[in-house]
Protein backbone atom coordinates (compact mmCIF):
# COMPACT_ATOMS: atom_id res chain seq x y z
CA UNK A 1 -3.00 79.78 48.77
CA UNK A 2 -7.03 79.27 47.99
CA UNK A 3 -8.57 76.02 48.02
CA UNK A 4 -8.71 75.95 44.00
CA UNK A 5 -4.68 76.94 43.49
CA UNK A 6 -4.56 73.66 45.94
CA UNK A 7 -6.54 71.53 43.69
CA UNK A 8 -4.78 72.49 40.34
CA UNK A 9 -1.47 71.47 42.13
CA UNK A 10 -2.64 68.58 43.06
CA UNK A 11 -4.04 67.47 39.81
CA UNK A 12 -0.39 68.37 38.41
CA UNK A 13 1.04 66.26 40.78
CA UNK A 14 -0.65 63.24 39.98
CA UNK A 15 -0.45 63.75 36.10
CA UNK A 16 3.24 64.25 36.94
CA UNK A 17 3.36 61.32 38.91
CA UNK A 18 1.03 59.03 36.08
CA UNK A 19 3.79 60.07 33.80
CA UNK A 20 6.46 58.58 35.32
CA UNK A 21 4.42 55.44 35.92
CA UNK A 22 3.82 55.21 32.29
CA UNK A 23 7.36 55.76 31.48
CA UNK A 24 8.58 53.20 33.57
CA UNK A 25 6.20 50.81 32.74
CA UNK A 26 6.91 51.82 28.78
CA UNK A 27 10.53 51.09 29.63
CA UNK A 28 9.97 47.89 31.42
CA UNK A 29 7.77 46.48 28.39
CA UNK A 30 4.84 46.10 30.41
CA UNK A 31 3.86 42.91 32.35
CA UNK A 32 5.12 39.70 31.91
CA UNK A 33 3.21 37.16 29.70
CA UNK A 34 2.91 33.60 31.91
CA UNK A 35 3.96 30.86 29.28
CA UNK A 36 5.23 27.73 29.05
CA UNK A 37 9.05 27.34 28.49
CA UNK A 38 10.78 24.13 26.68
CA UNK A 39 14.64 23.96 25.68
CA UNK A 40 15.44 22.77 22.26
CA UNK A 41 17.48 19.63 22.83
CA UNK A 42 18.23 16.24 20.33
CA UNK A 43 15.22 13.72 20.42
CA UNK A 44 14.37 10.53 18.13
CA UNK A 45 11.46 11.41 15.93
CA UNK A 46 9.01 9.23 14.25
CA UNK A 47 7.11 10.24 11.70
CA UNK A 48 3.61 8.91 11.11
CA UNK A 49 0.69 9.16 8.77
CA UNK A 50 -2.54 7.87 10.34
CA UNK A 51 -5.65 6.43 8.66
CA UNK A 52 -8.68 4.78 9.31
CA UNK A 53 -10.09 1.67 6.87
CA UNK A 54 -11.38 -1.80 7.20
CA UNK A 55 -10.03 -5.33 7.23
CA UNK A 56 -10.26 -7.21 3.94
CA UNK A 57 -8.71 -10.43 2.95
CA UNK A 58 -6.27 -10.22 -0.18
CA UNK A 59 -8.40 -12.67 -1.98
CA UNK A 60 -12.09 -13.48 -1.89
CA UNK A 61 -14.53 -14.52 -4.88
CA UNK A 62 -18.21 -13.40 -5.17
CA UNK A 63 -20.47 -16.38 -6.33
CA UNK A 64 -23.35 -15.01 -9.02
CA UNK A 65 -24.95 -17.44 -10.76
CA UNK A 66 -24.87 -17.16 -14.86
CA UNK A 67 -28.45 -18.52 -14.62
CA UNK A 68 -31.50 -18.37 -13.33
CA UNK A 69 -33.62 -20.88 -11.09
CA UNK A 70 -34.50 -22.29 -7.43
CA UNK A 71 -32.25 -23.24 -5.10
CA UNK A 72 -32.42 -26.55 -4.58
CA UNK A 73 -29.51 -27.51 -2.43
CA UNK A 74 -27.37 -25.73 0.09
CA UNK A 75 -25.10 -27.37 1.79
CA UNK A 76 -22.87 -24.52 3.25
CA UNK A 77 -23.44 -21.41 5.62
CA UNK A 78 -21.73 -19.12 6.30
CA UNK A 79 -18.50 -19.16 8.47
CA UNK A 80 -17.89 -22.50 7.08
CA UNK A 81 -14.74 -23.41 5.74
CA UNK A 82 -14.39 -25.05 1.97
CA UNK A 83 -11.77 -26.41 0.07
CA UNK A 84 -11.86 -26.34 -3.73
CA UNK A 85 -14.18 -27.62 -5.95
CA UNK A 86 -16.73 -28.12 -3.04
CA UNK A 87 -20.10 -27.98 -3.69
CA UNK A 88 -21.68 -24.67 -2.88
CA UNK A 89 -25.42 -24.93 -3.85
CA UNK A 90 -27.65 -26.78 -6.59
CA UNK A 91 -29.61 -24.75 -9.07
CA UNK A 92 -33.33 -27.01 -9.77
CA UNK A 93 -31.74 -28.74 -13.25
CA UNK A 94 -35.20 -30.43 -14.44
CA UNK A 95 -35.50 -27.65 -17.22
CA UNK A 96 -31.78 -27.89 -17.75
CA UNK A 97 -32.07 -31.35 -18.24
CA UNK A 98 -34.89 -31.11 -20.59
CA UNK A 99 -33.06 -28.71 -22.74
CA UNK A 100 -30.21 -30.84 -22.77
CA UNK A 101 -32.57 -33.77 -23.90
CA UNK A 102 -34.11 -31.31 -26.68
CA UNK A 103 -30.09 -30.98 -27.94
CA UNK A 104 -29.83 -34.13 -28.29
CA UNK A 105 -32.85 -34.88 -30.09
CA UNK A 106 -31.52 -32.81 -32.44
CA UNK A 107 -28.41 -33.68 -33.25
CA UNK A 108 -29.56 -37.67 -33.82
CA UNK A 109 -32.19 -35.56 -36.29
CA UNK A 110 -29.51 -33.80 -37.87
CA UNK A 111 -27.70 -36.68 -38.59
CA UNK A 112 -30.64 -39.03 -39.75
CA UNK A 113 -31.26 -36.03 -42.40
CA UNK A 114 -27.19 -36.45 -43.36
CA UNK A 115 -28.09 -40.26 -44.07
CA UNK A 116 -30.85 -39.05 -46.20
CA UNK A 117 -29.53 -36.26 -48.04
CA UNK A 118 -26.37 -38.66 -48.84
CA UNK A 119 -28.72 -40.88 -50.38
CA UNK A 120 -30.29 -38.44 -52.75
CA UNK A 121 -26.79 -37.40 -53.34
CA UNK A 122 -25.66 -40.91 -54.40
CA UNK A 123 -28.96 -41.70 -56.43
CA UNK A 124 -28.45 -38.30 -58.23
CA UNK A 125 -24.81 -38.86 -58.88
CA UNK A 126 -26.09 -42.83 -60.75
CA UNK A 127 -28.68 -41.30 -62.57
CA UNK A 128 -25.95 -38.30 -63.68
CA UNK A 129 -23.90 -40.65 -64.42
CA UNK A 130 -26.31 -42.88 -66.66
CA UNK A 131 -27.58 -40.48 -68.50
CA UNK A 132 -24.34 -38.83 -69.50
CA UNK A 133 -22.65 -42.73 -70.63
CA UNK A 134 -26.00 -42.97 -72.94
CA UNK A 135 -25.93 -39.76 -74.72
CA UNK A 136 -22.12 -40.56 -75.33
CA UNK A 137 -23.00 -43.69 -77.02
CA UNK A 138 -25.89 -42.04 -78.69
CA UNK A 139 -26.74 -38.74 -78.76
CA UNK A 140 -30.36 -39.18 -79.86
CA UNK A 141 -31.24 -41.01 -76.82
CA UNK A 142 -31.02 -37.72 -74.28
CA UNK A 143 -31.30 -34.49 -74.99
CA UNK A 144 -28.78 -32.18 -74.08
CA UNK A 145 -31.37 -30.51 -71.77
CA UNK A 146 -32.25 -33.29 -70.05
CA UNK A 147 -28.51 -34.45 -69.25
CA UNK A 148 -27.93 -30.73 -67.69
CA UNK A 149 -31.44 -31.03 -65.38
CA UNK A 150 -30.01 -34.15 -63.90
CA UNK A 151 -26.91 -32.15 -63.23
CA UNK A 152 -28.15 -30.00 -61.91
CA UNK A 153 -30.22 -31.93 -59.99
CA UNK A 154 -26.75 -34.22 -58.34
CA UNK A 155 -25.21 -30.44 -57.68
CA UNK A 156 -28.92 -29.84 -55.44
CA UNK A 157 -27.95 -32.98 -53.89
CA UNK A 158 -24.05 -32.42 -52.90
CA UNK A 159 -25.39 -29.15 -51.22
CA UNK A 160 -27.73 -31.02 -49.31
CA UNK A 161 -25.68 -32.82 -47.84
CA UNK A 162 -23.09 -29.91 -47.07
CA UNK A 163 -26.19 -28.31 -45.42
CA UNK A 164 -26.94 -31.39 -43.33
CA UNK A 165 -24.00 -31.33 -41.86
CA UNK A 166 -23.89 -28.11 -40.79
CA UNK A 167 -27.05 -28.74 -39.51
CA UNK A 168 -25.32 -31.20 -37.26
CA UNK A 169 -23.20 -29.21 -36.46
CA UNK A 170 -25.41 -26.97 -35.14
CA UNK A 171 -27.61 -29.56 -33.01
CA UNK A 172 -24.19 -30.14 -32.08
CA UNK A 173 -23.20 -26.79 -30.68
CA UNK A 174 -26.80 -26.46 -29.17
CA UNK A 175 -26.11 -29.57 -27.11
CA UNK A 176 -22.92 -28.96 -25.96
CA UNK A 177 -24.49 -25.33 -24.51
CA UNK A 178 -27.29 -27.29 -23.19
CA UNK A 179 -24.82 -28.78 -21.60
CA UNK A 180 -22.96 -26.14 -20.07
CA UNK A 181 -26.29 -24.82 -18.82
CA UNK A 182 -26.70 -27.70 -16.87
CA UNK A 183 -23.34 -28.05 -15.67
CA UNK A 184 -24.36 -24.39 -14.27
CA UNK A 185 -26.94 -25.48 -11.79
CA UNK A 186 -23.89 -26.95 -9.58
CA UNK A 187 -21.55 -24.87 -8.08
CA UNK A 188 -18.54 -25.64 -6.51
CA UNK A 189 -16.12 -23.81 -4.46
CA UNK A 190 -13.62 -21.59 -6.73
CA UNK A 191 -11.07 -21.72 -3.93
CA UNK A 192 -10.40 -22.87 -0.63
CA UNK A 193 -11.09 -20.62 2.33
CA UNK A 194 -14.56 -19.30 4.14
CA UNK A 195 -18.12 -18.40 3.32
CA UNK A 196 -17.49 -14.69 4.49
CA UNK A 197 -21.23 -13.84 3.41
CA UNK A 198 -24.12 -16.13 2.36
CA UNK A 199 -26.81 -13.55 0.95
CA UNK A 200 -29.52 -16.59 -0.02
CA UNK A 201 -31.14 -19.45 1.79
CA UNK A 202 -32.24 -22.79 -0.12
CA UNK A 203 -36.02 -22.33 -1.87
CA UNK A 204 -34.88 -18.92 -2.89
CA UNK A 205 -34.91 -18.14 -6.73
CA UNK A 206 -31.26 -17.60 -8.37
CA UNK A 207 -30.81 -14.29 -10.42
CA UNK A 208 -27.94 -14.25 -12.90
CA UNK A 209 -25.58 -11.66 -11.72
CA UNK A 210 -25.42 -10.29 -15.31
CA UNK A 211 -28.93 -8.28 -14.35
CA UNK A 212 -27.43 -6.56 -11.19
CA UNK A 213 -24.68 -7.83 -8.74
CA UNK A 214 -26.29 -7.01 -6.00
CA UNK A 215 -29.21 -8.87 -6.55
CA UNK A 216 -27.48 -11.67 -8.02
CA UNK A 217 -24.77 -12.20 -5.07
CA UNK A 218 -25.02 -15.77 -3.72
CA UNK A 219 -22.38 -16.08 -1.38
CA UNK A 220 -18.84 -14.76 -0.72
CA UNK A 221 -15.59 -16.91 -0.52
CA UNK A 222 -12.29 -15.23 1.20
CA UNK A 223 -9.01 -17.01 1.39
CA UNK A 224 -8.46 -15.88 4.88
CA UNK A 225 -4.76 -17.29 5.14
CA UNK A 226 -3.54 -13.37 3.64
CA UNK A 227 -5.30 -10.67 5.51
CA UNK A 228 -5.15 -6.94 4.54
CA UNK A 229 -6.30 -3.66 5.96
CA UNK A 230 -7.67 -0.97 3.37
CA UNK A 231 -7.29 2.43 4.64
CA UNK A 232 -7.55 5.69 2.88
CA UNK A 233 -4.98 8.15 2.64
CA UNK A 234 -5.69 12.31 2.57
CA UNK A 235 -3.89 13.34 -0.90
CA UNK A 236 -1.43 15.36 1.49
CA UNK A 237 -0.56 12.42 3.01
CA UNK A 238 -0.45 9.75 0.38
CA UNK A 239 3.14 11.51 -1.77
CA UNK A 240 4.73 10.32 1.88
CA UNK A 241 4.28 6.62 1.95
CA UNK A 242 6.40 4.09 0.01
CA UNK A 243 5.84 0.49 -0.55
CA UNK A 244 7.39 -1.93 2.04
CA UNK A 245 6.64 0.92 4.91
CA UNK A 246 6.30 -0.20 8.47
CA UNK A 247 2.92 -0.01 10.22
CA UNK A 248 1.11 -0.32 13.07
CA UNK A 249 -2.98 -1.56 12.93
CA UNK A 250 -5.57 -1.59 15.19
CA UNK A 251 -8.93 -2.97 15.05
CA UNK A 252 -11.71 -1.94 16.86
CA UNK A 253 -13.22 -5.05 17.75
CA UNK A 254 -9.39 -5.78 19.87
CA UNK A 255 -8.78 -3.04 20.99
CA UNK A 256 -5.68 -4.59 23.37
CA UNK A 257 -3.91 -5.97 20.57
CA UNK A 258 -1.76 -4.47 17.81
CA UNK A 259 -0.51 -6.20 14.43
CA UNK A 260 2.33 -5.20 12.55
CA UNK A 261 2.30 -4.96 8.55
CA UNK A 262 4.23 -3.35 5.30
CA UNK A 263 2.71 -1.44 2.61
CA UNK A 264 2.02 -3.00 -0.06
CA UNK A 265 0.07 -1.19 -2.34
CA UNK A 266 -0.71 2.20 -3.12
CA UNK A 267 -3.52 3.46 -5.33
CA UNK A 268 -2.89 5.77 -8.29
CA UNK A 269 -6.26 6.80 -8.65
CA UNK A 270 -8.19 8.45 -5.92
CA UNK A 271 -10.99 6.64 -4.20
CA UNK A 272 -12.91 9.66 -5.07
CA UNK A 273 -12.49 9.29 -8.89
CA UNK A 274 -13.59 5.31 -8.50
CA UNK A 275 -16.64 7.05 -7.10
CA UNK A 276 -17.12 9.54 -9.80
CA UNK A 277 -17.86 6.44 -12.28
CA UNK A 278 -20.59 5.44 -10.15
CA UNK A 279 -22.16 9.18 -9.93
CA UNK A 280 -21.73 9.11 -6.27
CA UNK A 281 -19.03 11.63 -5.90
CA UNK A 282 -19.79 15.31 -4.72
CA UNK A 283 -17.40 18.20 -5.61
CA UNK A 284 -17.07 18.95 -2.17
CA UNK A 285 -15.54 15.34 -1.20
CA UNK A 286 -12.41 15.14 0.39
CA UNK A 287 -9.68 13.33 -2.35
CA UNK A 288 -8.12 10.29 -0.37
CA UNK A 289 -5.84 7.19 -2.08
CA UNK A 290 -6.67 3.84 -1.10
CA UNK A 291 -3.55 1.95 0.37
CA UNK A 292 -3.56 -1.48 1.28
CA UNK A 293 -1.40 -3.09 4.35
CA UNK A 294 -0.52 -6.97 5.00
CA UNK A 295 -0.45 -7.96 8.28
CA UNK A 296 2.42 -10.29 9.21
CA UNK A 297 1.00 -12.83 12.09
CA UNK A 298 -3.17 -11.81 11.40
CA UNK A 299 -5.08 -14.24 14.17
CA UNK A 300 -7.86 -16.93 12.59
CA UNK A 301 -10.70 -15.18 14.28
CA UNK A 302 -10.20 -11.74 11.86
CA UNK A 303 -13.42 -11.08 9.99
CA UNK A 304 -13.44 -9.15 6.52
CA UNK A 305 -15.01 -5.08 7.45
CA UNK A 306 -13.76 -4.89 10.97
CA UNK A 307 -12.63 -1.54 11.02
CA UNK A 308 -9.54 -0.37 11.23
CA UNK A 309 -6.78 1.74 12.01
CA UNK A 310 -3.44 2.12 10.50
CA UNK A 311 -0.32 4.32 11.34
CA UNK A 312 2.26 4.14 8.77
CA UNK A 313 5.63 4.97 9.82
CA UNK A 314 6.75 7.04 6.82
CA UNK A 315 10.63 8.30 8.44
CA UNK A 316 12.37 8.20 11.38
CA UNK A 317 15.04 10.32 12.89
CA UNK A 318 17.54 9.65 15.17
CA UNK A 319 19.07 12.67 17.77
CA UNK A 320 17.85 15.76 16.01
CA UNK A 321 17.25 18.75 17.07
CA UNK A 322 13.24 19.44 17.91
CA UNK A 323 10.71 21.88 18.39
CA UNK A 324 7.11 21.09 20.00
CA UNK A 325 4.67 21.30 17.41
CA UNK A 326 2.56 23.80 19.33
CA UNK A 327 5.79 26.05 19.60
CA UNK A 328 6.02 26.56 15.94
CA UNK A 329 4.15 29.58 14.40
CA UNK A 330 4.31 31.95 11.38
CA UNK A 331 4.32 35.64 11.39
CA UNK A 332 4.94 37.93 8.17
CA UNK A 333 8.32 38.22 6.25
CA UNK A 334 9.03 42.39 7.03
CA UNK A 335 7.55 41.31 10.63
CA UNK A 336 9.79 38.60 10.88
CA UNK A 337 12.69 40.28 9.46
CA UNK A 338 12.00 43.62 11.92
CA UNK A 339 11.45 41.66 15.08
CA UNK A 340 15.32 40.07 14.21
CA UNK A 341 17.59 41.53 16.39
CA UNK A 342 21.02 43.40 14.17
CA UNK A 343 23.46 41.79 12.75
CA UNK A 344 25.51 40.56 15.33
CA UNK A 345 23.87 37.21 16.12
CA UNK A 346 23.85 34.65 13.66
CA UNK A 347 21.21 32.69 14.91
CA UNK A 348 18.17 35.74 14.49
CA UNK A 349 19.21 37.08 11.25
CA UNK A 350 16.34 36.99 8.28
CA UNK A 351 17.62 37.46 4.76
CA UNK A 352 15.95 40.46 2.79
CA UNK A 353 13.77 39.50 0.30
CA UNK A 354 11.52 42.36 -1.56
CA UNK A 355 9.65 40.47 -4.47
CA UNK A 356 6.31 39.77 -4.04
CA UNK A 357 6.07 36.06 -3.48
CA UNK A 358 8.53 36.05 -0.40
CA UNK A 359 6.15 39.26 0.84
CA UNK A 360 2.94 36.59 0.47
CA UNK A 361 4.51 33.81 1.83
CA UNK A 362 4.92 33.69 5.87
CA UNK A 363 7.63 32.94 7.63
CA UNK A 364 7.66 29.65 9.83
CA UNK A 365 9.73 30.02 13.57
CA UNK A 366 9.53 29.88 17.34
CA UNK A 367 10.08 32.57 20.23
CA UNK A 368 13.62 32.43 21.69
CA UNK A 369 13.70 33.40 25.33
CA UNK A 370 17.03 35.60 26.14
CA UNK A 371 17.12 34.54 29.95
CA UNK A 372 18.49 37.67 31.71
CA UNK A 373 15.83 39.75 30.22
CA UNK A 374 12.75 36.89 29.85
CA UNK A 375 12.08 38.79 26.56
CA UNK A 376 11.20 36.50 23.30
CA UNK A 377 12.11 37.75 20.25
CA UNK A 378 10.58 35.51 16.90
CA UNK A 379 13.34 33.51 15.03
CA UNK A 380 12.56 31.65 11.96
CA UNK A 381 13.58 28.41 11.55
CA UNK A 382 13.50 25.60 9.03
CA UNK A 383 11.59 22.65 10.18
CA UNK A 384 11.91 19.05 8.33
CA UNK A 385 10.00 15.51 9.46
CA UNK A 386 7.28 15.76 12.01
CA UNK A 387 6.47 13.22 14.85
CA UNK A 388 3.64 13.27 16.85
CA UNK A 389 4.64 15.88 19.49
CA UNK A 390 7.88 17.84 17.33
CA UNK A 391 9.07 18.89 14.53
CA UNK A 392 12.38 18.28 13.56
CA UNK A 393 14.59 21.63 13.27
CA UNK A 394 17.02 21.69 10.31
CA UNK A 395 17.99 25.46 10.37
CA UNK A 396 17.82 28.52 12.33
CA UNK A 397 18.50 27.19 15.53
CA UNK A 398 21.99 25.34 17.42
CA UNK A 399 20.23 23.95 20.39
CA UNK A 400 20.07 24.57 23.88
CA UNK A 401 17.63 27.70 23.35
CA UNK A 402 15.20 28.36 25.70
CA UNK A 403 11.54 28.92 23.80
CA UNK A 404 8.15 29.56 24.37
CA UNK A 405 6.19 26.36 24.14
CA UNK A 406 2.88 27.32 24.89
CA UNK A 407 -0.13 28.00 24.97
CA UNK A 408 -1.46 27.97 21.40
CA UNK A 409 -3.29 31.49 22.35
CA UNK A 410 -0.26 33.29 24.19
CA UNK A 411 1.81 31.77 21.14
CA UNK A 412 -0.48 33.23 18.69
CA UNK A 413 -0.47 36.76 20.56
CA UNK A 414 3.26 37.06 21.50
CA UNK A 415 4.68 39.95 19.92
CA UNK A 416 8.56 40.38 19.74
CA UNK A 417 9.80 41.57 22.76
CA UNK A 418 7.75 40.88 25.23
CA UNK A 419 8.68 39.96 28.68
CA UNK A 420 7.63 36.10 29.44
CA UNK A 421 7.66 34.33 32.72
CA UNK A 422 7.09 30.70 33.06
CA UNK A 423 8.62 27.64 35.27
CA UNK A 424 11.77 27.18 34.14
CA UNK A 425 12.95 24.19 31.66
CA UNK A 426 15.13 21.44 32.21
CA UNK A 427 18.35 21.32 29.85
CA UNK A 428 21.19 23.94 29.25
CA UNK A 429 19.70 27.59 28.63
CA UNK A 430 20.11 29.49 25.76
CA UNK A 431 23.42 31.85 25.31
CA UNK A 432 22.18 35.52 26.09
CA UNK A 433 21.56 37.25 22.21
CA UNK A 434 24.21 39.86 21.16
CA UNK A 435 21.25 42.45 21.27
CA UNK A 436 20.09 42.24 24.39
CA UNK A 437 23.77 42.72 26.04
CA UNK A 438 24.00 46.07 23.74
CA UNK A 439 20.53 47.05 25.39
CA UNK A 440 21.43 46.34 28.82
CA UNK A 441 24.57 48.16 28.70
């Protein structure tokens, strides 16, 4: 045989020979994929939502002064504690005072022009009254003219004194706001508790907070005896909470320490709306829902905007069957329902669905393991409450299955079918699927 028949037989061999491989390797479904295996057994769940937020107390009043002058007193700083009706700071009063002198200056004028304009009242009323009894007795004596001048001239005088004494009345109601304006330049604690923030020093010049409350903020008073943290809640998240909801805080500053709380309000309107009123919302803001939490046993020493961490136990479970979260993926509906093995085995059949929304929607499930063959073949599932590691399982699965648990990539690339090999879980395995005995017969 020449040297070239020898070549071309062995280049037929080995395409011969790269058949086979290919064959066999077709047949065994190519190499294993290393993964991690879990068995789907009962576990308590807890179900959490967590959110980060600051520590406020329930109440606290922000002093603004209604008017405007130097501090001249200030008795308080801040971290002190005040009961009510202590004195907070003094407001200069000389001008006050004057004004209040001014008010009453008036009013003893006002009433000094009563006296007078009751005396041309009463001197107009004689006079009336004169000439009216003379003209009676003779008509001659006063013309009919001169009767109705004087008159008119006692009717000038009754409204005289009507207007004096409104004009008292007045003085009166300028002195009594006099008054108040000078009661202003003292003021006193509104309730008991501590100066939480003192934003003035004594000499300084008081703005009334009317102009801008920022600029007019004297001090802060919280009643820290009711502490709260303020967190807010993603929009997804918010529809799960209820009032009266367990929870869990931590705050930065002690970071070894946990306090318990409820819920015990929830916003209706999005922290992003409040915003929107202020023109400091963007359209690309993220729509959370304040929610505020009471701690039960808060220690003296909390400060209001420590921040804060809250997670709000929003359901718990007790011995259900689980799934890791990482184990759970999604793969299309005709995928789904071609990677299920036949009818035969209960626990992979998909229901047919044709219309259009069950084609756009994916299906949710996990890769059983059949443990003769370390194939996985995709089974959906129905999954209810999630905790922080599973989810609960509330259909498509009876427990005891082996699945694939990770990773997130070989998860994400597993196709149905395909041979798996991983360390193998603790816990009963996974009855082998009706398929897979038909294909290994």
């Amino acid at each position: 045989m020449s040297t070239r028949g020898k070549v071309i037989l062995v280049i037929a061999g080995v395409i011969v020979m790269a058949g086979f491989v290919g064959l066999s390797a077709k047949k065994r479904g190519g190499p294993a994929v290393d993964v991690r295996l879990d068995t789907v057994k009962r576990r308590d769940l807890v179900s959490i939502v967590t959110a980060s937020g600051k520590i406020e107390p329930k109440k606290s009043v922000d002093i603004l002064s209604d008017i405007m002058g130097r501090i001249v007193n200030l008795p308080v700083k801040e971290g002190d504690w005040v009961t009510q009706s202590q004195l907070l700071l003094t407001i200069d009063p000389t001008s006050y005072q004057a004004g209040v002198e001014r008010a009453q200056a008036g009013v003893a004028s006002a009433q000094a022009n009563v006296a007078q304009a009751r005396a041309n009242q009463d001197q107009a009323v004689r006079a009336y009254n004169r000439a009216r009894d003379v003209r009676a007795q003779n008509a001659q004596l006063i013309s009919e003219e001169s009767l109705e001048q004087l008159q008119t001239a006692k009717e000038v005088a009754d409204a005289n004194v009507d207007a004096a004494r409104r004009a008292v009345d007045q003085a009166q109601a300028n002195l009594r706001d006099a008054q108040d304006q000078l009661s202003k330049t003292t003021i006193s604690a509104p309730i008991s508790g501590q100066v939480t923030r003192l934003s003035v020093e004594q000499g300084e010049v008081a703005v009334p907070g009317t102009f801008s409350r920022a600029t007019g903020l004297l001090m802060t008073v919280s009643d820290m005896s009711v502490i709260e943290a303020w967190v807010d809640v993603d929009e997804t998240d918010v529809v799960r909470i209820h009032l009266g909801d367990s929870v869990d805080v931590a705050i930065d500053a002690m970071p070894d320490t946990s306090f318990s709380g409820r819920v015990t309000k929830i916003g209706n309107s999005s922290v992003t709306a409040a915003a929107s009123t202020s023109g400091l919302a963007t359209s690309s803001q993220a729509v959370d829902f304040e929610v505020r939490i009471q701690l039960d046993h808060p220690p003296r020493n909390l400060r209001p905007d420590l921040s804060a961490t809250a997670h709000i136990i929003t359901d718990t479970r007790k011995q259900v069957l689980a799934v890791p979260i990482i184990a759970l993926t999604v793969r299309e509906p005709d995928t789904a329902a071609a990677a299920a093995p036949k009818p035969g085995n209960a626990r992979f059949q998909v229901s047919k669905d044709t219309s259009a929304a069950h084609r756009a929607k994916e299906v949710e499930g996990v890769f059983v393991v059949d443990t003769l063959t370390n194939t996985a073949h995709f089974t959906p599932i129905k999954v209810g409450v999630a905790g922080d590691e599973y989810f609960e399982v509330v259909g498509g699965l009876t427990g005891g299955e082996t699945i694939v648990s990770g990773t997130y990539q070989a998860i994400k690339d597993l196709k149905d079918g395909t041979k798996v090999k991983g360390p193998k879980p603790k816990g009963p395995a996974a009855p082998r699927p009706a398929a897979a005995k038909a294909k290994s017969s």
